[in-house]
Protein backbone atom coordinates (compact mmCIF):
# COMPACT_ATOMS: atom_id res chain seq x y z
CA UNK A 1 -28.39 37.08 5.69
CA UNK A 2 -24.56 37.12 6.46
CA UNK A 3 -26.11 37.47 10.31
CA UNK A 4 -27.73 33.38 9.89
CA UNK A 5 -24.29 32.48 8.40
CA UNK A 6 -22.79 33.95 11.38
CA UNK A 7 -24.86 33.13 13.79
CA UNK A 8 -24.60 29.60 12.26
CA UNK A 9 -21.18 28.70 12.40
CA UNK A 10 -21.34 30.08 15.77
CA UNK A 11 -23.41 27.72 17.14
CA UNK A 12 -20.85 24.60 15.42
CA UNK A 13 -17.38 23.92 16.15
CA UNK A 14 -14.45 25.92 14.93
CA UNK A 15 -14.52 24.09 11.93
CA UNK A 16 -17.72 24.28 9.70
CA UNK A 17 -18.72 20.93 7.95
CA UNK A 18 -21.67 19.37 5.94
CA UNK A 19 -23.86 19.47 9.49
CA UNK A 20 -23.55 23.14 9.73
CA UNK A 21 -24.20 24.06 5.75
CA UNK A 22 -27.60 21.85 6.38
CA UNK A 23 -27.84 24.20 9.31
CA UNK A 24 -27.51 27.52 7.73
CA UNK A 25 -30.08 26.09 5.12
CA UNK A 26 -32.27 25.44 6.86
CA UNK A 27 -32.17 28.53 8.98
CA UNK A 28 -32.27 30.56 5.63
CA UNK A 29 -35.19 28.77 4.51
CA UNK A 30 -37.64 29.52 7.52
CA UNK A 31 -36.19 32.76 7.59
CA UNK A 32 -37.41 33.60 3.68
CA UNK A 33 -40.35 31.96 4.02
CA UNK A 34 -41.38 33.81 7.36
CA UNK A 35 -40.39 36.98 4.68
CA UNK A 36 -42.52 35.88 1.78
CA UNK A 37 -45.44 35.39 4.00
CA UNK A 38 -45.92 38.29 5.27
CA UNK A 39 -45.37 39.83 1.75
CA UNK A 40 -41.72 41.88 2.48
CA UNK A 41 -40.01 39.56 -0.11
CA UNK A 42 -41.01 38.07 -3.11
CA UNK A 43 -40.67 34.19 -3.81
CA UNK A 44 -38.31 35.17 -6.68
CA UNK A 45 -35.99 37.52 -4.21
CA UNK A 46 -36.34 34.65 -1.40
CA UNK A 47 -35.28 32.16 -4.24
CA UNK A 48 -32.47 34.29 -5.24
CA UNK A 49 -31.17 34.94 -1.52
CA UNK A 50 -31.50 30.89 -1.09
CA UNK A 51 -28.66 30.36 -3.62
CA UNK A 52 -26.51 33.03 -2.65
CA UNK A 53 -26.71 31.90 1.09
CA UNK A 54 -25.98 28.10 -0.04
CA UNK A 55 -23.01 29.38 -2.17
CA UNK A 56 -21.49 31.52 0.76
CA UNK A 57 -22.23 28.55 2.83
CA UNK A 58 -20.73 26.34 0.53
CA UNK A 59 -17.63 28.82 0.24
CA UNK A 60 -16.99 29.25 3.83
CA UNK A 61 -17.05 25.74 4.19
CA UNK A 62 -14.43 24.64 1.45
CA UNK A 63 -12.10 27.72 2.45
CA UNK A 64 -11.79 26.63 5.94
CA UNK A 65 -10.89 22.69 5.30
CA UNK A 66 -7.80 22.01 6.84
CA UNK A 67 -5.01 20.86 4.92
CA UNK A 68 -1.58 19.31 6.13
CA UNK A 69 1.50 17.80 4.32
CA UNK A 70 3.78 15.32 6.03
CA UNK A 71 4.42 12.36 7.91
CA UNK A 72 2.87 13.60 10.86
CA UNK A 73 -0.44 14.68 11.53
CA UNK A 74 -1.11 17.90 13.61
CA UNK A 75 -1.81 17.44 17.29
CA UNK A 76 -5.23 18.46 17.43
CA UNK A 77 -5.90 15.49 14.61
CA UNK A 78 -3.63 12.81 16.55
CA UNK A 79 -5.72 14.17 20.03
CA UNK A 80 -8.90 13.14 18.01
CA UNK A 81 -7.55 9.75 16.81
CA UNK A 82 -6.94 9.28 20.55
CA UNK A 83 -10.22 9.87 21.45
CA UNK A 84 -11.88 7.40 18.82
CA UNK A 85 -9.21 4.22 19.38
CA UNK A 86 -6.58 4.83 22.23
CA UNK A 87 -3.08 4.08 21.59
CA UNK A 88 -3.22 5.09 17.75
CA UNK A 89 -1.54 8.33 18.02
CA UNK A 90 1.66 6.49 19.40
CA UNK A 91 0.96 4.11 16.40
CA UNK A 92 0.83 6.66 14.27
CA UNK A 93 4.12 8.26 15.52
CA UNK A 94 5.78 5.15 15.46
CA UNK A 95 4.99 4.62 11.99
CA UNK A 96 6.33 7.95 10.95
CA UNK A 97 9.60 7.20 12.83
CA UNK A 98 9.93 3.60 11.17
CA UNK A 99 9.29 5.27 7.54
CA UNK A 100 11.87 7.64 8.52
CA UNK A 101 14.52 5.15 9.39
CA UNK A 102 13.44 3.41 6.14
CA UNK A 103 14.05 6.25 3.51
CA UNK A 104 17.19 7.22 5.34
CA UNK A 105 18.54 3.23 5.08
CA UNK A 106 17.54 3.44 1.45
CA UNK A 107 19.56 6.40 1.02
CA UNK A 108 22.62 4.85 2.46
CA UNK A 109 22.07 1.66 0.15
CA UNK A 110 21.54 4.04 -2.78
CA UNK A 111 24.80 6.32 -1.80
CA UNK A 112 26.45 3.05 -1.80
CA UNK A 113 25.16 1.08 -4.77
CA UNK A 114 25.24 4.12 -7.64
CA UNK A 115 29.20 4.54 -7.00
CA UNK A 116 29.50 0.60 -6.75
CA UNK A 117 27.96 -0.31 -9.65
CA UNK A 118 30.00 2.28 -12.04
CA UNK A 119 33.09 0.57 -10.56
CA UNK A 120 31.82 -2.92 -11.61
CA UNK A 121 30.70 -1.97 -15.08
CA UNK A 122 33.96 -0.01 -15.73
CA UNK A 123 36.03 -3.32 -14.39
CA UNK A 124 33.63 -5.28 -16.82
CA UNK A 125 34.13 -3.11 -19.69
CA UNK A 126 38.00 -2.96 -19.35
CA UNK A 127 38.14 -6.96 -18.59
CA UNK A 128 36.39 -6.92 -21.89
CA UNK A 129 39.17 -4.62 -23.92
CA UNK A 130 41.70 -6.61 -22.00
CA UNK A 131 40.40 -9.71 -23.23
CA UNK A 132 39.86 -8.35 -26.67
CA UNK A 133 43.46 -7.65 -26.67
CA UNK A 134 44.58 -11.16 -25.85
CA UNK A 135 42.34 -12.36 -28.18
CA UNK A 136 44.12 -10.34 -31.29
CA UNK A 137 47.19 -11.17 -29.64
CA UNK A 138 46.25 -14.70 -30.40
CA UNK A 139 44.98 -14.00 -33.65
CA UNK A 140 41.46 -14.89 -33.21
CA UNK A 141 40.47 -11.16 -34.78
CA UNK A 142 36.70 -12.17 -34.98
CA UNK A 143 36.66 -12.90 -31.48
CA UNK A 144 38.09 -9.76 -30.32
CA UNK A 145 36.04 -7.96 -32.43
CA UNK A 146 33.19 -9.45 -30.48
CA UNK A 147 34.75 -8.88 -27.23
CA UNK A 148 35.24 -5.44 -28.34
CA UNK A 149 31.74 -4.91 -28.87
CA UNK A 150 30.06 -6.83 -25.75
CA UNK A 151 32.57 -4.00 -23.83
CA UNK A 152 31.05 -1.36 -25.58
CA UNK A 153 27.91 -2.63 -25.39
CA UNK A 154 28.15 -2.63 -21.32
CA UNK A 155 28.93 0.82 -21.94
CA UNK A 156 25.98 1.56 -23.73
CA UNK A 157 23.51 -0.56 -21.51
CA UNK A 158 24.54 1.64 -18.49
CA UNK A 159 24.45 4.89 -20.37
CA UNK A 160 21.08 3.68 -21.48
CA UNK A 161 19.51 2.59 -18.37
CA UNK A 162 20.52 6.24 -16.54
CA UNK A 163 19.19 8.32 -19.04
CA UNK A 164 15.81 6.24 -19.52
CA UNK A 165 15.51 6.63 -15.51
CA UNK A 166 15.87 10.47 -16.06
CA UNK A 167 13.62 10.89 -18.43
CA UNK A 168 10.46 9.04 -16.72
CA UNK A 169 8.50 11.34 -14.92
CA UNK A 170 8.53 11.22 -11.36
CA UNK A 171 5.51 9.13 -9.59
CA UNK A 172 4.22 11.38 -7.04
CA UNK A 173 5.09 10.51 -3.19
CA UNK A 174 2.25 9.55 -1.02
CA UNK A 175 3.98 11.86 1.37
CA UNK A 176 4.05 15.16 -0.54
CA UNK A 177 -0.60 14.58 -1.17
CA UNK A 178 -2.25 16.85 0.78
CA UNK A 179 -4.33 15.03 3.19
């Protein structure tokens, strides 16, 4: 039997797919019933033998899918985009050089914006003390009790918006799927 699904996959491409498990069954099948009919198998043996062929079939199949991770497609897949619609492979490059330049902008915004943003809510909270003060100075105590607390609550806000962000789970990238 392991003879049909060698012979089999011979006969296909380097790659087994659907068409050559359809193949292989069918090759099995004439094969047991050629058996059964001239009485060297029983129908329950050539039954038995059908499954386990589909299941190796099946097997041989899933294990040799090909898998990639990445931007970029391997060769032999661009080559065979080429051959269906010509040009896409330099599409498909260009694309992957474009996303590129876009998570490496976004990077640059983000090493920019983080260190930024802690200097502007700092200035805010110590404008806030600093008017807090002026505001006792004054004698307006309930006021600079407020101002007191809409500095602290800056504070808070920020410390509360980084650690919600940590905690969330990361979404998955579309990048890191295998394809």
């Amino acid at each position: 039997m392991l003879g049909l699904l060698s012979q089999g996959l011979k006969k296909s491409a380097a790659m087994p797919d659907e068409n050559d498990l359809r193949e292989i069954e069918k090759v099995t099948e004439d094969v047991l019933e050629e058996h059964v009919a001239d009485g060297s198998l029983s129908a329950t043996e050539a039954s038995a033998i059908k499954g386990a062929t589909a299941h190796i079939a099946t097997e041989i199949i899933m294990k040799s899918s090909v898998r990639f991770s990445g931007p970029l497609p391997p060769p032999s897949v661009l080559e065979e985009y080429e051959a269906v619609c010509p040009g896409s492979a330099r599409d498909i490059v260009d694309m992957m050089k474009e996303e590129g330049r876009t998570r490496r902008f976004a990077a640059k915004c983000l090493a920019v914006a983080v260190p930024l943003g802690i200097l502007l809510g700092g200035a805010i909270c110590l404008s806030g003390f600093y008017c807090s003060i002026l505001l006792a100075r004054e004698g307006l105590g309930g006021k600079s009790i407020a101002a007191i607390f809409a500095a602290v609550g800056v504070v808070i806000a920020s410390v509360w918006n980084s650690n919600s962000r940590k905690s969330k789970p990361k979404e998955e990238n579309d990048d890191d799927k295998p394809v």
